[in-house]
PDB file of N, CA and C in Angstrom:
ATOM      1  N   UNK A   1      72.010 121.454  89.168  1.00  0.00           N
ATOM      2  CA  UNK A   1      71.040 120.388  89.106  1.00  0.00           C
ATOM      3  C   UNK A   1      70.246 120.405  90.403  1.00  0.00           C
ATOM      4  N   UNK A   2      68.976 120.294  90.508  1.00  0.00           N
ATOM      5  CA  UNK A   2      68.150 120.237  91.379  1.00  0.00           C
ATOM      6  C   UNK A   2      67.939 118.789  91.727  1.00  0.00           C
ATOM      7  N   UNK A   3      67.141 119.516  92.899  1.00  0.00           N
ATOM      8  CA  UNK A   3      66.950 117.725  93.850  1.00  0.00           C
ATOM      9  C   UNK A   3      65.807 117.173  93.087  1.00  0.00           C
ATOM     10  N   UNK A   4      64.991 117.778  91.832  1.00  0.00           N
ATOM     11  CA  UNK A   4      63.857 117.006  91.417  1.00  0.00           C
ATOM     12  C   UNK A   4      64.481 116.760  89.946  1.00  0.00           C
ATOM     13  N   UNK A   5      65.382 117.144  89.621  1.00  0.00           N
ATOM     14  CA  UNK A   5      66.433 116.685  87.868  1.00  0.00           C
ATOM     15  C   UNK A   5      66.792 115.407  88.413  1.00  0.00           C
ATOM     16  N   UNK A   6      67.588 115.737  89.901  1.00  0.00           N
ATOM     17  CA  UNK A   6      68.238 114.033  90.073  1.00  0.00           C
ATOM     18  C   UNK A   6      67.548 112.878  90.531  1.00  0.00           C
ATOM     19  N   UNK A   7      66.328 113.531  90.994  1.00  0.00           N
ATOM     20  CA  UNK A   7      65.335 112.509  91.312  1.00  0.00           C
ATOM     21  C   UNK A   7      64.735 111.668  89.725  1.00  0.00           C
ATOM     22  N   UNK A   8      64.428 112.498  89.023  1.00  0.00           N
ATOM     23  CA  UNK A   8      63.702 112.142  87.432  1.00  0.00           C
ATOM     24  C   UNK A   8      65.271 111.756  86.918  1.00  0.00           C
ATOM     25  N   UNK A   9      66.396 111.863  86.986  1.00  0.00           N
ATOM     26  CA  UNK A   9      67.882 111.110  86.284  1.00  0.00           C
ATOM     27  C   UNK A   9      67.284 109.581  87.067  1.00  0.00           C
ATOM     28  N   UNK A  10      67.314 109.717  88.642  1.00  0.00           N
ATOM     29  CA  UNK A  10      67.413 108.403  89.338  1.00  0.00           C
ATOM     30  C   UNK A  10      66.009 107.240  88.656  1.00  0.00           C
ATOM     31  N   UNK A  11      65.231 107.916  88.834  1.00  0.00           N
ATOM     32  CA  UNK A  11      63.968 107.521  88.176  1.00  0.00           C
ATOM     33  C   UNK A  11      63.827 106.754  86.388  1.00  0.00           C
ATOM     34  N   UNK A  12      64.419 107.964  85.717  1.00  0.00           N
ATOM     35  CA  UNK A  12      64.529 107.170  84.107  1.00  0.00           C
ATOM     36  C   UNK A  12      66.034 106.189  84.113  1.00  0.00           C
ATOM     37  N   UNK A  13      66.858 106.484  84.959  1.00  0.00           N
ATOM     38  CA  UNK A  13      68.159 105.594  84.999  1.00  0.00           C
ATOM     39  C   UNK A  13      67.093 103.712  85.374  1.00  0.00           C
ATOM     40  N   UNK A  14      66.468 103.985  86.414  1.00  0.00           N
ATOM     41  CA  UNK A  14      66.014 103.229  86.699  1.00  0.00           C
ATOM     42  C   UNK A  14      65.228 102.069  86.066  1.00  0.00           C
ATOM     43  N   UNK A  15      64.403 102.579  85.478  1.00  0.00           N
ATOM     44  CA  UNK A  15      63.620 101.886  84.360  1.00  0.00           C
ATOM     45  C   UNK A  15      64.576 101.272  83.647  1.00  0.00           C
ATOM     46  N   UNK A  16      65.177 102.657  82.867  1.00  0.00           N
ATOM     47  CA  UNK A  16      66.280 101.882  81.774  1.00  0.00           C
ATOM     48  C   UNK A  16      67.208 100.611  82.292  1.00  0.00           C
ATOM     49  N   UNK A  17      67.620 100.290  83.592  1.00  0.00           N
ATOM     50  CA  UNK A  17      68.350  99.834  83.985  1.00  0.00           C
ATOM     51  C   UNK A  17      67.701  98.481  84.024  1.00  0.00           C
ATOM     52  N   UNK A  18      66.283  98.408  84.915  1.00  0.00           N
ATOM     53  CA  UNK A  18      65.828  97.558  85.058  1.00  0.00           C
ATOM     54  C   UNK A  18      64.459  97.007  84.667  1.00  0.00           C
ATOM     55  N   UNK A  19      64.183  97.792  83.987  1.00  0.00           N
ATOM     56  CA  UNK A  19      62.758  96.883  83.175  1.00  0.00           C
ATOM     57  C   UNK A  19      62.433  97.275  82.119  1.00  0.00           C
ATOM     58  N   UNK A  20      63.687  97.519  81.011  1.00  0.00           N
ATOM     59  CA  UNK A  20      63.804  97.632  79.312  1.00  0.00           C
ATOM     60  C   UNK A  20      64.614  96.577  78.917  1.00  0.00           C
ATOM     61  N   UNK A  21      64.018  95.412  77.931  1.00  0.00           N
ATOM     62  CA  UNK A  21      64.435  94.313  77.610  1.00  0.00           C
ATOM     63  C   UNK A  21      64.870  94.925  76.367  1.00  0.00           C
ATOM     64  N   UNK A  22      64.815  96.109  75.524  1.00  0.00           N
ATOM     65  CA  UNK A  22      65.123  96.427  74.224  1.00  0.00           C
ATOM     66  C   UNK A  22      66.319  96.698  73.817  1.00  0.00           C
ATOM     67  N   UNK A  23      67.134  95.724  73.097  1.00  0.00           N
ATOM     68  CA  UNK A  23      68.788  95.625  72.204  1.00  0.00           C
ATOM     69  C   UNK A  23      69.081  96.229  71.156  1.00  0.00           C
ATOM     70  N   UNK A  24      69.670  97.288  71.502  1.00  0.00           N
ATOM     71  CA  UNK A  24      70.353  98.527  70.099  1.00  0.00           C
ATOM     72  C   UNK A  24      71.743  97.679  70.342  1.00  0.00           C
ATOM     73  N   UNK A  25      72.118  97.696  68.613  1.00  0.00           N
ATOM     74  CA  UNK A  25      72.870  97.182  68.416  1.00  0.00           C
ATOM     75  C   UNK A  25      74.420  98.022  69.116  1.00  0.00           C
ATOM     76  N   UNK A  26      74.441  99.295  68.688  1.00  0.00           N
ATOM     77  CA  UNK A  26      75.884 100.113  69.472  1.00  0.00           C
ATOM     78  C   UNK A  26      75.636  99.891  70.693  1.00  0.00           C
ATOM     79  N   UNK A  27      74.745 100.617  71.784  1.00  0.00           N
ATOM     80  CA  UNK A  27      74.683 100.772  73.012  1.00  0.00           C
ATOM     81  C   UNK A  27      73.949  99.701  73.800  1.00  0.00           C
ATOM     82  N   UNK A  28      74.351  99.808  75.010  1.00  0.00           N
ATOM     83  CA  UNK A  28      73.644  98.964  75.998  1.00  0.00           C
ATOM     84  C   UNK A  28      72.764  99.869  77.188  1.00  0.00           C
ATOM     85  N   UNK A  29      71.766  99.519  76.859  1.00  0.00           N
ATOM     86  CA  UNK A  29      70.770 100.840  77.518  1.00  0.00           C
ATOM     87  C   UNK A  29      70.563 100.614  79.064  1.00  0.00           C
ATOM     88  N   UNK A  30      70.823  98.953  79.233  1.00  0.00           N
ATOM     89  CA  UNK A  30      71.047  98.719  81.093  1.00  0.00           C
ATOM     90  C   UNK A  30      72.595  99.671  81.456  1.00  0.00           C
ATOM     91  N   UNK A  31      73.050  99.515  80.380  1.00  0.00           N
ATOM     92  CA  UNK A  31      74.251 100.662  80.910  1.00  0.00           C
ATOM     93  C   UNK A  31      74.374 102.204  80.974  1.00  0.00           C
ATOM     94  N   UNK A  32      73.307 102.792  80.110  1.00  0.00           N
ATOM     95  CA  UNK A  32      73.201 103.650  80.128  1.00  0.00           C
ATOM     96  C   UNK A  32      71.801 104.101  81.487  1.00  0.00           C
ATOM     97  N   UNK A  33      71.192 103.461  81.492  1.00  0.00           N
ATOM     98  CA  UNK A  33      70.537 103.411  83.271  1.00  0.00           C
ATOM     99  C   UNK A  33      71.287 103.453  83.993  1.00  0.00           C
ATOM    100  N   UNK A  34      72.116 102.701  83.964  1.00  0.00           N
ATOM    101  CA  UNK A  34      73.086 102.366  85.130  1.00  0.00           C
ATOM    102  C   UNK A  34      73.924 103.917  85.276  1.00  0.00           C
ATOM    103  N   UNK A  35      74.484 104.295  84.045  1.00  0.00           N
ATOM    104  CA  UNK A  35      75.148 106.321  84.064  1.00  0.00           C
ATOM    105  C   UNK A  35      73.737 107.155  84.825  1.00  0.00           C
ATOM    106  N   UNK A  36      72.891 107.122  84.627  1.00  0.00           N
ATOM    107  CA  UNK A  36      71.688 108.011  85.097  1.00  0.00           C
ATOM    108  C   UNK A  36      71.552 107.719  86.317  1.00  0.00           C
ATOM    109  N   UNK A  37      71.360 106.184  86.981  1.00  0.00           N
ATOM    110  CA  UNK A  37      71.525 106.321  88.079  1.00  0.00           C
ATOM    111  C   UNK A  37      72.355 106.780  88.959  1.00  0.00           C
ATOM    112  N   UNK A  38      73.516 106.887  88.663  1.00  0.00           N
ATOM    113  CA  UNK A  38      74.949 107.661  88.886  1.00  0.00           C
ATOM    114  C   UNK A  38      74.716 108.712  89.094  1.00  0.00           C
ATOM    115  N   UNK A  39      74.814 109.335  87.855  1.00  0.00           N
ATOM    116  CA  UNK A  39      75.085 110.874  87.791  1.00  0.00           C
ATOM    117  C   UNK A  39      73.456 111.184  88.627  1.00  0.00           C
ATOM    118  N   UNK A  40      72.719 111.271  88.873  1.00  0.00           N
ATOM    119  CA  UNK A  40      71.541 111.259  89.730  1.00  0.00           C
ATOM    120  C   UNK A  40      71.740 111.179  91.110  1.00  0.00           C
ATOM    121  N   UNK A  41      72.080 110.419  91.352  1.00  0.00           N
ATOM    122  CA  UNK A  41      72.844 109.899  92.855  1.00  0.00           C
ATOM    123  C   UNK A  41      74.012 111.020  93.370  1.00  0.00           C
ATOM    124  N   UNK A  42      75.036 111.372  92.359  1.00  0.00           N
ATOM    125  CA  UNK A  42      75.452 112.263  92.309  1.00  0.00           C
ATOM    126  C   UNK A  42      75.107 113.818  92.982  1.00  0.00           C
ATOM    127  N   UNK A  43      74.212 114.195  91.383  1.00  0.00           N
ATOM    128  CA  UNK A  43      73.720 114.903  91.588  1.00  0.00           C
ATOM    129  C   UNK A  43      72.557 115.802  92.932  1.00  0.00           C
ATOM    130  N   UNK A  44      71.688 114.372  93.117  1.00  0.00           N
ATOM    131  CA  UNK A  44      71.146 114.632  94.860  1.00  0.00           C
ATOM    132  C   UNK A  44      72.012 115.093  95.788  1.00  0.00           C
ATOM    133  N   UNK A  45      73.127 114.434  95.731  1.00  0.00           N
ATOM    134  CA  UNK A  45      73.916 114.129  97.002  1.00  0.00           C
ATOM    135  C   UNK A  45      74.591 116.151  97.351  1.00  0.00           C
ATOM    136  N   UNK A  46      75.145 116.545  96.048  1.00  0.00           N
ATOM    137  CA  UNK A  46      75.136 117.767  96.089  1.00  0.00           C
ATOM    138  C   UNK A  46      74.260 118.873  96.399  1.00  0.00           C
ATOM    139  N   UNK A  47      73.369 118.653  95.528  1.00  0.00           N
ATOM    140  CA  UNK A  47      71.888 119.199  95.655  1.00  0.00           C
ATOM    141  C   UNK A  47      71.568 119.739  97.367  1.00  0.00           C
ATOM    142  N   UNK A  48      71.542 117.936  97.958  1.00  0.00           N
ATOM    143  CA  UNK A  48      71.308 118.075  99.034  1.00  0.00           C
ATOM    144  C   UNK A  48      72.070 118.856 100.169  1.00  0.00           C
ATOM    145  N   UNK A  49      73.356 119.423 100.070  1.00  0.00           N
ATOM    146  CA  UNK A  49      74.487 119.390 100.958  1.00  0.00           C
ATOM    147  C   UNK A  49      74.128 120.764 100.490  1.00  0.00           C
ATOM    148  N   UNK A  50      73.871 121.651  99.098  1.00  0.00           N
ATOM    149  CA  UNK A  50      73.460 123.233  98.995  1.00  0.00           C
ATOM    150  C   UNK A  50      72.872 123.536 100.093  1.00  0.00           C
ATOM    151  N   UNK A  51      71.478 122.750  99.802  1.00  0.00           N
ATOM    152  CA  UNK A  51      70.443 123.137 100.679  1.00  0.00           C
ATOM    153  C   UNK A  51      70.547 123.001 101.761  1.00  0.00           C
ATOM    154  N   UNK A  52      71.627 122.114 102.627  1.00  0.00           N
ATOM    155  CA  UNK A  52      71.312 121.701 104.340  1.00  0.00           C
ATOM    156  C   UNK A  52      72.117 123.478 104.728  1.00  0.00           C
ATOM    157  N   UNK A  53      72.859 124.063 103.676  1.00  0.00           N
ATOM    158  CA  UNK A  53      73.451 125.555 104.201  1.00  0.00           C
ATOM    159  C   UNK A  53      72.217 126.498 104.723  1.00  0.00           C
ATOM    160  N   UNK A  54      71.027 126.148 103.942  1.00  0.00           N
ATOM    161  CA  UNK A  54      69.709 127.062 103.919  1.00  0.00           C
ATOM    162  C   UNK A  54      69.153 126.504 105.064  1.00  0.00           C
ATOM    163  N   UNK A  55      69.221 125.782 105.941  1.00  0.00           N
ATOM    164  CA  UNK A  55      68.169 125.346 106.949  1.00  0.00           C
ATOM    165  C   UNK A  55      68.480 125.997 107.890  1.00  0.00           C
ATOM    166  N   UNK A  56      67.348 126.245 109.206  1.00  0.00           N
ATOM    167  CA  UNK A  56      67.164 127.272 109.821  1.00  0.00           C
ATOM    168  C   UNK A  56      68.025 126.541 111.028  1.00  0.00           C
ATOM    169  N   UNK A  57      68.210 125.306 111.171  1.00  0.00           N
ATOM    170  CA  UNK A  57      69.258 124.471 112.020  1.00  0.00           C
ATOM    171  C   UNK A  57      70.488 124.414 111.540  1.00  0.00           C
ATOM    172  N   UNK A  58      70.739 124.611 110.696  1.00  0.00           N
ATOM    173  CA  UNK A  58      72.123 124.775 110.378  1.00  0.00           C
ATOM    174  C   UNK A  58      73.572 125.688 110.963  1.00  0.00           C
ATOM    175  N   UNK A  59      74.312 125.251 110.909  1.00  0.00           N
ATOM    176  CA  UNK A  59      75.724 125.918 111.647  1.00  0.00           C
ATOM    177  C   UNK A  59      75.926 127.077 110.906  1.00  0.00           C
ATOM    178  N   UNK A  60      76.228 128.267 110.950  1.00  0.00           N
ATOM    179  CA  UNK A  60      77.015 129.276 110.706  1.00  0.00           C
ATOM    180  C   UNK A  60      75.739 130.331 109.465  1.00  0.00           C
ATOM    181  N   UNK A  61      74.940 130.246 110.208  1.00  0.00           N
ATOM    182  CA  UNK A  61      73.771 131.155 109.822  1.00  0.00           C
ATOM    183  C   UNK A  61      74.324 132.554 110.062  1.00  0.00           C
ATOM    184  N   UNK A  62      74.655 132.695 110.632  1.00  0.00           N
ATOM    185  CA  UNK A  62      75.636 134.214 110.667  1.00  0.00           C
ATOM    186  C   UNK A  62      74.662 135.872 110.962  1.00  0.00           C
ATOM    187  N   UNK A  63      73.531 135.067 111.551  1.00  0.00           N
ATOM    188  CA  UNK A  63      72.501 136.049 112.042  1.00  0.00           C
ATOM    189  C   UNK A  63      72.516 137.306 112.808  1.00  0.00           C
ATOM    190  N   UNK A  64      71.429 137.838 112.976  1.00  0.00           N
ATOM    191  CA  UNK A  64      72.263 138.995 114.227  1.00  0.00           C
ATOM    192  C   UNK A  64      72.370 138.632 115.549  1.00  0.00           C
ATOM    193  N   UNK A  65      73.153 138.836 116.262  1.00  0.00           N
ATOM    194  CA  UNK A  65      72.846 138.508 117.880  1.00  0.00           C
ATOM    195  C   UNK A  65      71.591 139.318 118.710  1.00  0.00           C
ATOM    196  N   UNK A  66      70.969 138.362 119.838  1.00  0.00           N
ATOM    197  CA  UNK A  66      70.324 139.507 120.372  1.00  0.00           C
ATOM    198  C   UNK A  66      70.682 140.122 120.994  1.00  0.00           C
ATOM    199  N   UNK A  67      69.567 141.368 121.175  1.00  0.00           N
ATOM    200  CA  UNK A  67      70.137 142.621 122.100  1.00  0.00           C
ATOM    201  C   UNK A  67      70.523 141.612 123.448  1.00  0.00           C
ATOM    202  N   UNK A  68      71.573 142.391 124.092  1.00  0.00           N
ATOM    203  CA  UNK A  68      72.127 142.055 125.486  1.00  0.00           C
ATOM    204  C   UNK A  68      70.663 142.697 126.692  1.00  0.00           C
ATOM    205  N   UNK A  69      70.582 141.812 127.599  1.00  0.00           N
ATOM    206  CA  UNK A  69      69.915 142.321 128.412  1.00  0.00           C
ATOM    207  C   UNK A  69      70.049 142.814 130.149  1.00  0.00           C
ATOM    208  N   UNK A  70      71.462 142.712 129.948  1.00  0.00           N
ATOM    209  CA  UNK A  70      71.816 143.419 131.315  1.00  0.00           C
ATOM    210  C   UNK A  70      72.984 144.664 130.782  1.00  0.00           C
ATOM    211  N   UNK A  71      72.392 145.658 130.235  1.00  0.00           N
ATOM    212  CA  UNK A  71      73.258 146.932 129.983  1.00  0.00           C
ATOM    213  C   UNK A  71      72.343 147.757 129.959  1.00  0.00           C
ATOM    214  N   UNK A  72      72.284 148.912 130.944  1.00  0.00           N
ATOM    215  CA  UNK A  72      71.901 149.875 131.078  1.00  0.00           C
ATOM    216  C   UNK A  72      71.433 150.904 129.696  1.00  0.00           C
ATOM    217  N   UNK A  73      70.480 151.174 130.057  1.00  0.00           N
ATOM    218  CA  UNK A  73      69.802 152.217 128.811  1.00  0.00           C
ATOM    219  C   UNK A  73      71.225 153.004 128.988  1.00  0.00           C
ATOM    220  N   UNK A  74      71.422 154.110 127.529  1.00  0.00           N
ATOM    221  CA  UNK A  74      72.537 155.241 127.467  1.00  0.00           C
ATOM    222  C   UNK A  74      71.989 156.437 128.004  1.00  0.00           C
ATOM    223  N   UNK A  75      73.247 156.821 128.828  1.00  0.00           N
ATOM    224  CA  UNK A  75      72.586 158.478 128.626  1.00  0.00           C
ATOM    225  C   UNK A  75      72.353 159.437 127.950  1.00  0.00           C
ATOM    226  N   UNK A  76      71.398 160.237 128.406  1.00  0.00           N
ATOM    227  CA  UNK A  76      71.408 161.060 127.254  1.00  0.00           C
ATOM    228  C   UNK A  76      72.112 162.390 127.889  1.00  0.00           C
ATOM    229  N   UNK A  77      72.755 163.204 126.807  1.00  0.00           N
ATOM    230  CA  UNK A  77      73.326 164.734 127.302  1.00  0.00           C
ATOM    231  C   UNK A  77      72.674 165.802 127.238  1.00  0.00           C
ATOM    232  N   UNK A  78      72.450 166.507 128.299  1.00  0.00           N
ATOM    233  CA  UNK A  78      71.659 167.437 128.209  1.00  0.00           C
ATOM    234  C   UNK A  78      72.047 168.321 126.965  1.00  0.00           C
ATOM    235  N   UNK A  79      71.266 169.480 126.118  1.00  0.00           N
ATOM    236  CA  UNK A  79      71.461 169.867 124.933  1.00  0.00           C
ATOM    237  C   UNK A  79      72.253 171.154 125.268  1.00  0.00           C
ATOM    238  N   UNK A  80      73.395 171.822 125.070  1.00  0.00           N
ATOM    239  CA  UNK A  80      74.014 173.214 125.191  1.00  0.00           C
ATOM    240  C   UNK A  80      73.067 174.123 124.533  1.00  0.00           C
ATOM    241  N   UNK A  81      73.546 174.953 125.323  1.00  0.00           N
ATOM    242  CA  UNK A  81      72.696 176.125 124.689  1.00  0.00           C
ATOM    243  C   UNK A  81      73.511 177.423 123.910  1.00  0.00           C
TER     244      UNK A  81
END
């Protein structure tokens, strides 16, 4: 689930939750807002914690080190003949 699924879950949970006056007789649709806002909330919260691995501030980027700068160029061996 992406951070823009749980945004549009948080979003239609929302409405449903709070500004649909309409009564089906089985279900209760403020309750079923109320699951979307959830699982939405949810869902971000994960979403979000993927992505903080991808940021360029993040811990354990595992990059290359740079070159060292106090080690002598190598020698080279002269070629046998």
């Amino acid at each position: 689930m992406t951070t823009a699924t749980s945004l549009i879950l948080i979003a239609v949970g929302a409405i449903l939750a709070f500004a649909v006056s309409y009564q089906v007789a089985s279900i209760s649709i403020q309750t079923v807002g109320a699951i979307l806002i959830i699982v939405g909330g949810i869902g971000l919260g994960i979403s979000l914690l993927t992505l903080a691995g991808y940021a360029p501030w993040g811990a354990g980027r595992g990059g290359t080190a740079p070159p060292p700068t106090n080690v002598a160029p190598p020698t080279v061996a002269p070629p046998t003949v």
